[in-house]
PDB file of N, CA and C in Angstrom:
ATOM      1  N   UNK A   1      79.861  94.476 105.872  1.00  0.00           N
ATOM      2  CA  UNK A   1      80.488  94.615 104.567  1.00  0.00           C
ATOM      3  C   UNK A   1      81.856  93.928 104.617  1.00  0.00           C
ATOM      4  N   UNK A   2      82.172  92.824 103.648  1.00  0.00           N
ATOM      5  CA  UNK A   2      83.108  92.256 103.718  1.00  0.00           C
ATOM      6  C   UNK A   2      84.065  92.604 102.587  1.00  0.00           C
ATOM      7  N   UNK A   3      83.927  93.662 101.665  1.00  0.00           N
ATOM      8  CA  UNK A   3      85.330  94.352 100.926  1.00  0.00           C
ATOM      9  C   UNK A   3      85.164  95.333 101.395  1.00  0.00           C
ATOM     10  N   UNK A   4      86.327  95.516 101.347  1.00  0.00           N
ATOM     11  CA  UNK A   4      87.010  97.230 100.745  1.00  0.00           C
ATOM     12  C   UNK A   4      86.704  97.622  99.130  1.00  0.00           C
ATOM     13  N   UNK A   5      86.271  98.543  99.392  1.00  0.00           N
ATOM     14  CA  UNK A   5      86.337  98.686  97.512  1.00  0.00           C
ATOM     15  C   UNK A   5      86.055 100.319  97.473  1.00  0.00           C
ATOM     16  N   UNK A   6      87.159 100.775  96.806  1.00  0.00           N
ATOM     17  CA  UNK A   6      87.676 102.414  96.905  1.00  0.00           C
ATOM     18  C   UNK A   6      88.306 102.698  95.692  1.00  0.00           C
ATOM     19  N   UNK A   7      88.522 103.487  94.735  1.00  0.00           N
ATOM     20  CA  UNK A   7      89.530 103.784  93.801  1.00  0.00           C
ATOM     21  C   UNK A   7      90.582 104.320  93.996  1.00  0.00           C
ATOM     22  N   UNK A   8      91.056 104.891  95.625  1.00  0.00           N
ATOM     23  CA  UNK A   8      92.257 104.910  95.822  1.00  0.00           C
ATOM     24  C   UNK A   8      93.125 103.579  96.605  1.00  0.00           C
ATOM     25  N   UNK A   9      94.185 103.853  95.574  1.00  0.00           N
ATOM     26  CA  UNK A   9      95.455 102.897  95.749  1.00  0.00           C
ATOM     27  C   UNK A   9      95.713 102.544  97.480  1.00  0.00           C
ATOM     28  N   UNK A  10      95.833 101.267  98.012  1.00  0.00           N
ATOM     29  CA  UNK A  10      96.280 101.343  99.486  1.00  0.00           C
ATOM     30  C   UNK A  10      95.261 101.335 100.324  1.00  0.00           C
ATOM     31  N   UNK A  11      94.104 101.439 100.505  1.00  0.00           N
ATOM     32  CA  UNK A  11      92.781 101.222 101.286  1.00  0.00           C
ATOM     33  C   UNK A  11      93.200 100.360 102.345  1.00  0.00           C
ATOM     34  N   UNK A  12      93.507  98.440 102.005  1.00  0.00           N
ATOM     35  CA  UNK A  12      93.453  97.612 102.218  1.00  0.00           C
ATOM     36  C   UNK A  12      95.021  97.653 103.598  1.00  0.00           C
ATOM     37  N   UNK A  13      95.348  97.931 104.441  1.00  0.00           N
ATOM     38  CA  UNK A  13      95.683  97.585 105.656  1.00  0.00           C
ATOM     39  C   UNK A  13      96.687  96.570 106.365  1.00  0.00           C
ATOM     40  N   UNK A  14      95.703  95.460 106.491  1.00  0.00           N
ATOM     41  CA  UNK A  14      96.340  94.470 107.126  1.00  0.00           C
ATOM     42  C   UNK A  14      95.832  93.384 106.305  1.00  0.00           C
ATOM     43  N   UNK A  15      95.696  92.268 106.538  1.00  0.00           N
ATOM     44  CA  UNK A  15      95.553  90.578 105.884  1.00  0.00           C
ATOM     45  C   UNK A  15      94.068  90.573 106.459  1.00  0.00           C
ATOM     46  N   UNK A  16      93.019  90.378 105.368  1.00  0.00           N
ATOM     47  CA  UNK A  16      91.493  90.030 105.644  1.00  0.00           C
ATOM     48  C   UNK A  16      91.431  88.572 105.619  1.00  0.00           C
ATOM     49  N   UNK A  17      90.813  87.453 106.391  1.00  0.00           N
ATOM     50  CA  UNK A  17      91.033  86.615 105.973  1.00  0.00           C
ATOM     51  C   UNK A  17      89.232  85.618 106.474  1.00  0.00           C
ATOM     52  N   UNK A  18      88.913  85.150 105.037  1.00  0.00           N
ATOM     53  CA  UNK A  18      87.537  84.572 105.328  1.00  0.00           C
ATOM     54  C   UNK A  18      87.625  83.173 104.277  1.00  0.00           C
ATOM     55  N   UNK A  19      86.600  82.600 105.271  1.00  0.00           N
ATOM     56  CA  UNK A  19      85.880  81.205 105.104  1.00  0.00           C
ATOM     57  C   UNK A  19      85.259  80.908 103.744  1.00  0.00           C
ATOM     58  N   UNK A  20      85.561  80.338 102.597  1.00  0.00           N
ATOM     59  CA  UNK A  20      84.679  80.099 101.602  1.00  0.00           C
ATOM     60  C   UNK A  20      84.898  78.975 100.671  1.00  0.00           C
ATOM     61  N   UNK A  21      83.707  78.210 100.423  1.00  0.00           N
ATOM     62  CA  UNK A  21      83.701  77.147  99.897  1.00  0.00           C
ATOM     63  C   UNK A  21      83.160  76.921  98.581  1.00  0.00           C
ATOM     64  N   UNK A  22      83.250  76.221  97.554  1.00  0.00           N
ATOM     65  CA  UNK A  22      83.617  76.046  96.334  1.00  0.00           C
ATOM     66  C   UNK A  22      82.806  74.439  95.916  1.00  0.00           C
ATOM     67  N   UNK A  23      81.622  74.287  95.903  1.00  0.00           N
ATOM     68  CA  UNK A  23      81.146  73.080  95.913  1.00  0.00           C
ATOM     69  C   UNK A  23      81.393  72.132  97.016  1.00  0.00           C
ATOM     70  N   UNK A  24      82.331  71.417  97.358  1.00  0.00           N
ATOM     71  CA  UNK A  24      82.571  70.336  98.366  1.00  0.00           C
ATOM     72  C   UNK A  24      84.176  71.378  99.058  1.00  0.00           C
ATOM     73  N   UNK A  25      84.774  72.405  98.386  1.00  0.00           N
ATOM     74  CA  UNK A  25      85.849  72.110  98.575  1.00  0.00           C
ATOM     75  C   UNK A  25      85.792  73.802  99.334  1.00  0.00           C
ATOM     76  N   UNK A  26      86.653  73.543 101.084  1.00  0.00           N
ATOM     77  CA  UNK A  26      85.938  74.581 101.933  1.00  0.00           C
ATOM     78  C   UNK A  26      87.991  75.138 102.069  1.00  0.00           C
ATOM     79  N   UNK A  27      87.758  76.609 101.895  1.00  0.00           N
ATOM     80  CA  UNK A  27      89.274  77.067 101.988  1.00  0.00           C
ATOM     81  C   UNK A  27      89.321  78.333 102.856  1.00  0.00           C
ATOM     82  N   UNK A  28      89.882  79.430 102.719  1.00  0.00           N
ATOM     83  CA  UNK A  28      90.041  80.489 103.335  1.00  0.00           C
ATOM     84  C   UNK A  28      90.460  81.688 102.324  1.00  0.00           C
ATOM     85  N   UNK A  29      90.268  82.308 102.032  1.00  0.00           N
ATOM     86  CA  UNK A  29      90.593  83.758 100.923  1.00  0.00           C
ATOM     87  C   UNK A  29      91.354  84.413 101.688  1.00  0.00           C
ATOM     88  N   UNK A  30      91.939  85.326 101.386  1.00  0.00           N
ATOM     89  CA  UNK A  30      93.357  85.847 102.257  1.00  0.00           C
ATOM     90  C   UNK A  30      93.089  87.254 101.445  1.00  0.00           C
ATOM     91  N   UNK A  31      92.536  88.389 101.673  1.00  0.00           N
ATOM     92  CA  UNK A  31      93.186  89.670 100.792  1.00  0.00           C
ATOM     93  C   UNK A  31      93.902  90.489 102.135  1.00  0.00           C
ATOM     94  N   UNK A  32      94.994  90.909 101.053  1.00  0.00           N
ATOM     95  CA  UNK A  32      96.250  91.948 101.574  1.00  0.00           C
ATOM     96  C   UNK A  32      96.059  93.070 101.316  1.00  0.00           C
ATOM     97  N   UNK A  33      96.938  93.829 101.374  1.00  0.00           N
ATOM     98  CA  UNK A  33      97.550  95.135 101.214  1.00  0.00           C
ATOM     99  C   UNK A  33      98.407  94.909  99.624  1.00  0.00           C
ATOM    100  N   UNK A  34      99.022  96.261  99.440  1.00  0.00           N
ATOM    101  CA  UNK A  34      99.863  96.065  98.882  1.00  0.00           C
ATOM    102  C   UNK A  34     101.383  95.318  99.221  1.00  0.00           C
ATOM    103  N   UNK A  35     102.211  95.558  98.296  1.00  0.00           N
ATOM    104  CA  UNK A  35     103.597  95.236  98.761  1.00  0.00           C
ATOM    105  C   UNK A  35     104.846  95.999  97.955  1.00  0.00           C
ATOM    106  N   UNK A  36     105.308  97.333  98.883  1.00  0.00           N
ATOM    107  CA  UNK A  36     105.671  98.323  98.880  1.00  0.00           C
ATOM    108  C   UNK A  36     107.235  97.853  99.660  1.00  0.00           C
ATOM    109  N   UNK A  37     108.059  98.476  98.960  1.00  0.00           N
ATOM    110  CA  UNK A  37     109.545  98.579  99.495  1.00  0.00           C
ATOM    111  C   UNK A  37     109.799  99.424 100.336  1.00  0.00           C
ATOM    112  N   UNK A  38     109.590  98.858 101.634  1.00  0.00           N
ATOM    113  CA  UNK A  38     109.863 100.116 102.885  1.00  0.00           C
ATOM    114  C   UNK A  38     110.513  99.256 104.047  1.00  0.00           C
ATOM    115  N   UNK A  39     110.563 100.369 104.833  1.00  0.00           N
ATOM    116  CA  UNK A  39     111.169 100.154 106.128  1.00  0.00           C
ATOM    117  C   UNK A  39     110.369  99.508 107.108  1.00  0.00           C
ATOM    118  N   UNK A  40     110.456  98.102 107.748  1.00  0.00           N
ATOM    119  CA  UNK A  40     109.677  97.394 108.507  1.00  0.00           C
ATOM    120  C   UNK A  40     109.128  98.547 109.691  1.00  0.00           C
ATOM    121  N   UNK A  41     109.400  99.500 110.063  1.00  0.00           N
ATOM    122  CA  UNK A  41     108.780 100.193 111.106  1.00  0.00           C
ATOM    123  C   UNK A  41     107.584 100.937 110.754  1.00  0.00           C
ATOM    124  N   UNK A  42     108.006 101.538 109.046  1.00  0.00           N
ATOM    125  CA  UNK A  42     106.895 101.981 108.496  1.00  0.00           C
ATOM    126  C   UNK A  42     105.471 101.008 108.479  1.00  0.00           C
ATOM    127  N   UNK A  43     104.320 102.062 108.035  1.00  0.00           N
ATOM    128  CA  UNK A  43     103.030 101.772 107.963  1.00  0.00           C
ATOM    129  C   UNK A  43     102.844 100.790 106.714  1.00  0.00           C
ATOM    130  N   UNK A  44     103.670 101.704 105.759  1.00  0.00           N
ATOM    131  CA  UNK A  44     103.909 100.587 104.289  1.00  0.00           C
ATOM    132  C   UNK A  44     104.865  99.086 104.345  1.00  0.00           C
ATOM    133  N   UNK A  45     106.414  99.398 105.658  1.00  0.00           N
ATOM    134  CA  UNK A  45     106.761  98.157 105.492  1.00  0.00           C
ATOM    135  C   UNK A  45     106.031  97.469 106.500  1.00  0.00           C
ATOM    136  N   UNK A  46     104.643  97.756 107.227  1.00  0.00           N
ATOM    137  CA  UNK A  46     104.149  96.467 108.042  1.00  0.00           C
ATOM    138  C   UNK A  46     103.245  95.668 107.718  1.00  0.00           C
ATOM    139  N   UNK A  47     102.155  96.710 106.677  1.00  0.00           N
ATOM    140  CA  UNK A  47     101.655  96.129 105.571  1.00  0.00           C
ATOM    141  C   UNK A  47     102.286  95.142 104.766  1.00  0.00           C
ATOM    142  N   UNK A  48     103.842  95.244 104.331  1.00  0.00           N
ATOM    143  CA  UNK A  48     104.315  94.139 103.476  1.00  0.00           C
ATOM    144  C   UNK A  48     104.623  93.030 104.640  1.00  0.00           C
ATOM    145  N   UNK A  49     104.458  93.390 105.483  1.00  0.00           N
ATOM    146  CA  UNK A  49     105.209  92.071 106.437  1.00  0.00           C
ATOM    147  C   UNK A  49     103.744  91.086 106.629  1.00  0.00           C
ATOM    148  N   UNK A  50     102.638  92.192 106.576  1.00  0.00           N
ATOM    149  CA  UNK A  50     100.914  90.993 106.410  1.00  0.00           C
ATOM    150  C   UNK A  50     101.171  90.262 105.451  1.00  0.00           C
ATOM    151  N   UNK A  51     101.350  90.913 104.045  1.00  0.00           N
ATOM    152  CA  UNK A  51     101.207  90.335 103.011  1.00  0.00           C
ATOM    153  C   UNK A  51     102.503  89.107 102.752  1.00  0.00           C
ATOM    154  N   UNK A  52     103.734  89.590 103.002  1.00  0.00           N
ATOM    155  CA  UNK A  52     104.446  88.037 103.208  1.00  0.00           C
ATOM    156  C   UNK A  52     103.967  87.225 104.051  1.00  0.00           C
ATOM    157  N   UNK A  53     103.412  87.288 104.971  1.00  0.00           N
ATOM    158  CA  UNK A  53     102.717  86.442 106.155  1.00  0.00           C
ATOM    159  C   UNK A  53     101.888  85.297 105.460  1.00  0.00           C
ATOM    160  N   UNK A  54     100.701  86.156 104.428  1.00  0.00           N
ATOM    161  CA  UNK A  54      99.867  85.811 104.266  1.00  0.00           C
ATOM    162  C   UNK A  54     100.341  84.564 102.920  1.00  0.00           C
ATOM    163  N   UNK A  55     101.282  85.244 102.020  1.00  0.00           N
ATOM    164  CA  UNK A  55     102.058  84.014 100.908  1.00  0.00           C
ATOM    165  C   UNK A  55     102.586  83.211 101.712  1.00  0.00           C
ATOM    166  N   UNK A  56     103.449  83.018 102.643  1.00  0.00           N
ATOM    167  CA  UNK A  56     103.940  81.748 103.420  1.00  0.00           C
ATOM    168  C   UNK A  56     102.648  80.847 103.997  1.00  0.00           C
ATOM    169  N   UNK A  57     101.744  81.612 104.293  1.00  0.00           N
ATOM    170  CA  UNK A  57     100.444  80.596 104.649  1.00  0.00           C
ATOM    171  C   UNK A  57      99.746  80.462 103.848  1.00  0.00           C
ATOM    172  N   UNK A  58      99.805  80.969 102.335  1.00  0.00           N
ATOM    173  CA  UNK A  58      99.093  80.193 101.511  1.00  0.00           C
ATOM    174  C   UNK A  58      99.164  78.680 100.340  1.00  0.00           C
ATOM    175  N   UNK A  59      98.370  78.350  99.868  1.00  0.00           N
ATOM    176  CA  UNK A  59      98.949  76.913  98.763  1.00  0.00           C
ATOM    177  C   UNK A  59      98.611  77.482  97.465  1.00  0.00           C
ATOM    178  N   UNK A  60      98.261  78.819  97.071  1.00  0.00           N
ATOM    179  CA  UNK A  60      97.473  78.630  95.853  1.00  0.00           C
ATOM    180  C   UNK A  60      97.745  80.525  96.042  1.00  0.00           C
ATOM    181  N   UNK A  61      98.476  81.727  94.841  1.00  0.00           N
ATOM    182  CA  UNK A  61      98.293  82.725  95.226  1.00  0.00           C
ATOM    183  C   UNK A  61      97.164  83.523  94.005  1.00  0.00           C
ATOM    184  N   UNK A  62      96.202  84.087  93.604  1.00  0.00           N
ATOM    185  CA  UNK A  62      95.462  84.543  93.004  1.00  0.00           C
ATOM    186  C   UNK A  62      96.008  86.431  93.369  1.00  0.00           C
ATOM    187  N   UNK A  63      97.067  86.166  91.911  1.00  0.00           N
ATOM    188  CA  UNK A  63      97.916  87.594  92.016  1.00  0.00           C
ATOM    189  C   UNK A  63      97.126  88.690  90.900  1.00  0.00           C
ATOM    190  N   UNK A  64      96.149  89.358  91.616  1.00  0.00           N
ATOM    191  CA  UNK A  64      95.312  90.544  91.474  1.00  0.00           C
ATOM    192  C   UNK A  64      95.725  91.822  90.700  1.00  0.00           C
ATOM    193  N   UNK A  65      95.648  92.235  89.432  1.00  0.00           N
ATOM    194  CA  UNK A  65      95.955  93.340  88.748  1.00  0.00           C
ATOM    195  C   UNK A  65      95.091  94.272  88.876  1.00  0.00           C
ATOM    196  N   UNK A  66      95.038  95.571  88.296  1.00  0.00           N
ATOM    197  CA  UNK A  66      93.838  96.293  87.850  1.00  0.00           C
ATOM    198  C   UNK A  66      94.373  96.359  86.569  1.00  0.00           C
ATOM    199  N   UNK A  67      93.339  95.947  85.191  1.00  0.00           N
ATOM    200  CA  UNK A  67      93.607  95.988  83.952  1.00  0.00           C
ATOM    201  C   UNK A  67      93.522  97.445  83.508  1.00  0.00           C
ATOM    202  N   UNK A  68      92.259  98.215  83.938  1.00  0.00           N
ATOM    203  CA  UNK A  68      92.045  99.042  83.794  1.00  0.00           C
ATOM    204  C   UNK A  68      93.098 100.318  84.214  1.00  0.00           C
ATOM    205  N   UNK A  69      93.851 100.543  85.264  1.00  0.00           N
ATOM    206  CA  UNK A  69      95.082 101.880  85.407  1.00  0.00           C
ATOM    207  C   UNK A  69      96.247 100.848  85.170  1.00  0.00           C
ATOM    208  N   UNK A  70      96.301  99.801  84.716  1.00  0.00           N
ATOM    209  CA  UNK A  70      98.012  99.341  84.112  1.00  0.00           C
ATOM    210  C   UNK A  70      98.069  99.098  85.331  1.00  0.00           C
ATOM    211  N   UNK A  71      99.741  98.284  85.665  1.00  0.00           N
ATOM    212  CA  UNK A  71     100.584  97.763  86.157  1.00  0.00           C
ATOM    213  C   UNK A  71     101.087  99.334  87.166  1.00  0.00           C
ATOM    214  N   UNK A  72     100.905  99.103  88.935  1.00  0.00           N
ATOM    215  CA  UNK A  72     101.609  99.681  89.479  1.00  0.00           C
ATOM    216  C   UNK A  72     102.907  99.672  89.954  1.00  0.00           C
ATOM    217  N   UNK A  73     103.686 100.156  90.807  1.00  0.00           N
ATOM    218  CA  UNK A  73     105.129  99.801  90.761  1.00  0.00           C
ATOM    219  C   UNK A  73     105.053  98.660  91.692  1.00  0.00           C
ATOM    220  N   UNK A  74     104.712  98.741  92.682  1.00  0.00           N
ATOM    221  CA  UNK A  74     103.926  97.365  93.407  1.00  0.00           C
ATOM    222  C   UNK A  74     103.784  96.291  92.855  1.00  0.00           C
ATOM    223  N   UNK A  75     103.343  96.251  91.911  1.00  0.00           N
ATOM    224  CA  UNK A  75     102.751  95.125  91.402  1.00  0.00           C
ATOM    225  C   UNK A  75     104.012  94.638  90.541  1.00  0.00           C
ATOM    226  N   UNK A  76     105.064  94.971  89.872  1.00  0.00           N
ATOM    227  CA  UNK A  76     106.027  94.608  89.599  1.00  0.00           C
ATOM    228  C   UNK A  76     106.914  93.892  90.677  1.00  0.00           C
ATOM    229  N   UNK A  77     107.368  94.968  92.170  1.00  0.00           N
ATOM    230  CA  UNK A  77     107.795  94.306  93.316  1.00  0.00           C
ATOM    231  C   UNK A  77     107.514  92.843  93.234  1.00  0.00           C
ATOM    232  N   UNK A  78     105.621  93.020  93.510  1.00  0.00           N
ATOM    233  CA  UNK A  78     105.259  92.041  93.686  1.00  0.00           C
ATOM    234  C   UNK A  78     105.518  90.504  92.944  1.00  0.00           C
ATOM    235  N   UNK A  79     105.408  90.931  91.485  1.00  0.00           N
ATOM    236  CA  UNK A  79     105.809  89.565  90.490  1.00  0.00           C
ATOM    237  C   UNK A  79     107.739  89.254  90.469  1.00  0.00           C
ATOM    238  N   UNK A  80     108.401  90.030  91.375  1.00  0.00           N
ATOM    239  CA  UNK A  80     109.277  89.456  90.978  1.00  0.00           C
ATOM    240  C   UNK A  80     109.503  88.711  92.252  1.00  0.00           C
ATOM    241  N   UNK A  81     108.616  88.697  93.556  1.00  0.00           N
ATOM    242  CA  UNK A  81     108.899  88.058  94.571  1.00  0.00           C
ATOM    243  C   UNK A  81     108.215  86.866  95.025  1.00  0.00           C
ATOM    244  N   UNK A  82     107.014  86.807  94.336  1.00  0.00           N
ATOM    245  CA  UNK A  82     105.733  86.069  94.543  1.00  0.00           C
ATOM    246  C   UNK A  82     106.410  84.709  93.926  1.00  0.00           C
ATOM    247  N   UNK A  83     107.121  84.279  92.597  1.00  0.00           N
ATOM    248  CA  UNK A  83     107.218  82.973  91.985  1.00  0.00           C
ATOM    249  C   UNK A  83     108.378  82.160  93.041  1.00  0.00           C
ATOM    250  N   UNK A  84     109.492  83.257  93.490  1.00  0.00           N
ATOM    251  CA  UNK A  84     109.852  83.126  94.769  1.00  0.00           C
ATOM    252  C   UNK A  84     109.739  82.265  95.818  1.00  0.00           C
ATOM    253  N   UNK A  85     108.334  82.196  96.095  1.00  0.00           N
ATOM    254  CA  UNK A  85     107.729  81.584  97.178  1.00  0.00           C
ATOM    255  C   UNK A  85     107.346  79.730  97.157  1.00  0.00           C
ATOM    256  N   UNK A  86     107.922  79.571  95.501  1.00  0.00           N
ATOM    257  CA  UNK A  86     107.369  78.174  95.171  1.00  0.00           C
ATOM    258  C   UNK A  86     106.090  77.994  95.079  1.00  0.00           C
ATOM    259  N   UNK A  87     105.073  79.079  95.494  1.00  0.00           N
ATOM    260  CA  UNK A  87     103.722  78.552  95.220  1.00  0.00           C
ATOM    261  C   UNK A  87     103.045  78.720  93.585  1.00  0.00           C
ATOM    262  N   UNK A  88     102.219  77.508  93.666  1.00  0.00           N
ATOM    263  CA  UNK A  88     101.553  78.414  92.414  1.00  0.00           C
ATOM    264  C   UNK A  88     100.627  79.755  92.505  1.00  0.00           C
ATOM    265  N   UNK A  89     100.987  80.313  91.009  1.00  0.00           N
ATOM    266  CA  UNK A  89     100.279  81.713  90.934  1.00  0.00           C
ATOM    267  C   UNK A  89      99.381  81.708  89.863  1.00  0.00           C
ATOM    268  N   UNK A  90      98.347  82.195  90.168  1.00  0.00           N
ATOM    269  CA  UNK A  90      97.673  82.743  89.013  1.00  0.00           C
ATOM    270  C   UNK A  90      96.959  83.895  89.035  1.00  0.00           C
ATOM    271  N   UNK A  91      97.349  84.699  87.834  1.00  0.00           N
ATOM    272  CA  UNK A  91      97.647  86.549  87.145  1.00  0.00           C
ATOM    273  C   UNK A  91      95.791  86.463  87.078  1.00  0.00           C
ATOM    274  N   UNK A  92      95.763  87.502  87.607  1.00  0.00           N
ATOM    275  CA  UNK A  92      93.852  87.834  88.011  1.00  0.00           C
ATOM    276  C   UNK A  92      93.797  89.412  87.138  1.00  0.00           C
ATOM    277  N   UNK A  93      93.229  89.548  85.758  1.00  0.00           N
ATOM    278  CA  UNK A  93      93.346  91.136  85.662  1.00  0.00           C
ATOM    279  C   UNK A  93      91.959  91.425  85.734  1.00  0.00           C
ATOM    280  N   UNK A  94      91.582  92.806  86.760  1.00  0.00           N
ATOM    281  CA  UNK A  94      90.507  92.770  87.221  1.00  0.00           C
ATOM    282  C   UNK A  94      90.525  93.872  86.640  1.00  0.00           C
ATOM    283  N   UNK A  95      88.825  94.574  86.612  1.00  0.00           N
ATOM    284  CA  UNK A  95      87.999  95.200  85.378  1.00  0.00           C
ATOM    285  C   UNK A  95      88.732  95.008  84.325  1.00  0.00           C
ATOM    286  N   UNK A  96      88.625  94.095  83.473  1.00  0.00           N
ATOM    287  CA  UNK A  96      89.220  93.743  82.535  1.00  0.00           C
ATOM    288  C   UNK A  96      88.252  94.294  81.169  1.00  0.00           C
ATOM    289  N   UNK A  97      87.089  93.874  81.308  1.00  0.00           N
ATOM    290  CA  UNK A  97      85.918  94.607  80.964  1.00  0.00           C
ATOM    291  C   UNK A  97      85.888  95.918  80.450  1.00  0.00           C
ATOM    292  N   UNK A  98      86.817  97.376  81.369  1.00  0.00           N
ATOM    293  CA  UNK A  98      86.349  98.447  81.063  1.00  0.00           C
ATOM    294  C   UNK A  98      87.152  98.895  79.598  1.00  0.00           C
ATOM    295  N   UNK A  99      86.738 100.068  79.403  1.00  0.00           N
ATOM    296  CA  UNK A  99      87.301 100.554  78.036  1.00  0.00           C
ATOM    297  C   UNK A  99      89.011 100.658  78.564  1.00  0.00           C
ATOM    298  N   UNK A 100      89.605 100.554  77.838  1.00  0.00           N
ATOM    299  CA  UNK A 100      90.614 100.874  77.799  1.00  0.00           C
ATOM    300  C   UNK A 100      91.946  99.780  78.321  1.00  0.00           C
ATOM    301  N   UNK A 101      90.857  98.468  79.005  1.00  0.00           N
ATOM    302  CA  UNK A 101      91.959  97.504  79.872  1.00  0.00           C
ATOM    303  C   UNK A 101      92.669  96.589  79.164  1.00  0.00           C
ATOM    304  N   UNK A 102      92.521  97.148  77.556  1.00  0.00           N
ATOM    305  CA  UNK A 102      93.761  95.754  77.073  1.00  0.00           C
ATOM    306  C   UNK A 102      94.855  96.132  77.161  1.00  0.00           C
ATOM    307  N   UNK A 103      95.181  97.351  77.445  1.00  0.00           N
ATOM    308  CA  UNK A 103      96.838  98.000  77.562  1.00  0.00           C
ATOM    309  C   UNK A 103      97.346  97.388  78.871  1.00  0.00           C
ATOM    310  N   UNK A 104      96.331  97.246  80.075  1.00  0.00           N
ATOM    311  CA  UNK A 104      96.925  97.172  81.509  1.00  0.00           C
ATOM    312  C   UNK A 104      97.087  95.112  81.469  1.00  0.00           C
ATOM    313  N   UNK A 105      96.166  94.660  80.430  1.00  0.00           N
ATOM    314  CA  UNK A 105      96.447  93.311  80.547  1.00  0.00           C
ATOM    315  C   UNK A 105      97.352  93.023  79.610  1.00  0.00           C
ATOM    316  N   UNK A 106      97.638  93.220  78.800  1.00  0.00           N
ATOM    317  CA  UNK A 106      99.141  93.375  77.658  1.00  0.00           C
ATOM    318  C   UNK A 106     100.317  93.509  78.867  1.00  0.00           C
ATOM    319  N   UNK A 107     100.432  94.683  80.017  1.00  0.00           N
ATOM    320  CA  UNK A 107     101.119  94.853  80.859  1.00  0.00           C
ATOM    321  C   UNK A 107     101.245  93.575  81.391  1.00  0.00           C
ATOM    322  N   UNK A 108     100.540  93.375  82.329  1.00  0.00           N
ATOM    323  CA  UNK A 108      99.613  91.938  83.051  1.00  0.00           C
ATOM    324  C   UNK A 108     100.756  90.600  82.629  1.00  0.00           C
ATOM    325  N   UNK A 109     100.602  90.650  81.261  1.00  0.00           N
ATOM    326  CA  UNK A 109     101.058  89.322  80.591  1.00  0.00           C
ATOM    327  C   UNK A 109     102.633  89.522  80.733  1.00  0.00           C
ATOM    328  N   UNK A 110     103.075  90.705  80.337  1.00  0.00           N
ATOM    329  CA  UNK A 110     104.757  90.859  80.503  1.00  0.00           C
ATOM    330  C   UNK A 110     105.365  90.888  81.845  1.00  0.00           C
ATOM    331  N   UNK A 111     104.534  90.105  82.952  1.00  0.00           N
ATOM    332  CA  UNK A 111     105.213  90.392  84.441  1.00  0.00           C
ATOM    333  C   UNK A 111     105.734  88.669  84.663  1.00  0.00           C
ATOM    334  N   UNK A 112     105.534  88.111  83.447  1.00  0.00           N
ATOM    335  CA  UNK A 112     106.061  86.337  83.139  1.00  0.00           C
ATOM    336  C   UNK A 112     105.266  85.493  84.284  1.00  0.00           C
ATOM    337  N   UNK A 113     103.969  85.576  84.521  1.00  0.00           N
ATOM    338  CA  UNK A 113     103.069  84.875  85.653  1.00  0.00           C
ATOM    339  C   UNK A 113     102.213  84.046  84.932  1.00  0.00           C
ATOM    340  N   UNK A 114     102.237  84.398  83.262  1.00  0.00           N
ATOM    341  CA  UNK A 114     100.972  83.663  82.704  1.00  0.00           C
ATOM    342  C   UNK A 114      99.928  84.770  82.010  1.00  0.00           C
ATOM    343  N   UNK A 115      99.073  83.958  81.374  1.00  0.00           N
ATOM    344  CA  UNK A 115      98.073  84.411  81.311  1.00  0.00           C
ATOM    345  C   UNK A 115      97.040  85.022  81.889  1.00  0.00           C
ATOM    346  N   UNK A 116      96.954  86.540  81.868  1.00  0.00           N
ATOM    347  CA  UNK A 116      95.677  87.041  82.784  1.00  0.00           C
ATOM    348  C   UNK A 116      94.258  86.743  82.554  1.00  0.00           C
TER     349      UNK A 116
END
């Protein structure tokens, strides 16, 4: 099994990182953790130290919402550090689909990344 997939917040650990190709064009997918304001010794600040790891080694960041529970505090952290990095970004609002996710992509859109 190659996700994680849980409805609680934080599952995700360390930096997953796999092989996948796109017609001719062969790259690597990178999923993280969150990115939480903590203390590098902590469990939460070593997790953020994967996930900066993983933006300095990337060219392209596919910045992941949940449309469906809104904008976490994380995920704010996250948009104000990610454009930061000079890379391009592009705003991913996932279950976008379910009832209720135009409030969390309305959110989505006000974090100034673009269009979700």
């Amino acid at each position: 099994k190659l996700a994680l997939v849980d409805d609680t917040p934080g599952v995700t650990r360390d930096r997953r990182v796999h092989a996948a190709k796109l017609y001719d064009l062969h790259f690597d997918v990178i999923d993280t953790a969150g990115f939480e304001d903590a203390a590098a010794s902590t469990l939460p600040g070593r997790m953020r130290q994967q996930t900066e790891i993983a933006i300095r080694e990337a060219d392209l960041i596919f910045f992941t919402v949940d449309a469906k529970s809104g904008l976490m505090p994380d995920d704010r952290t996250f948009a104000d550090v990610v454009p930061k990095s000079g890379k391009p970004v592009v705003l991913v609002a996932n279950k976008a689909e379910a009832r209720g996710a135009q409030g969390g992509m309305l959110e989505a859109w006000e974090l100034g990344l673009g269009e979700p």
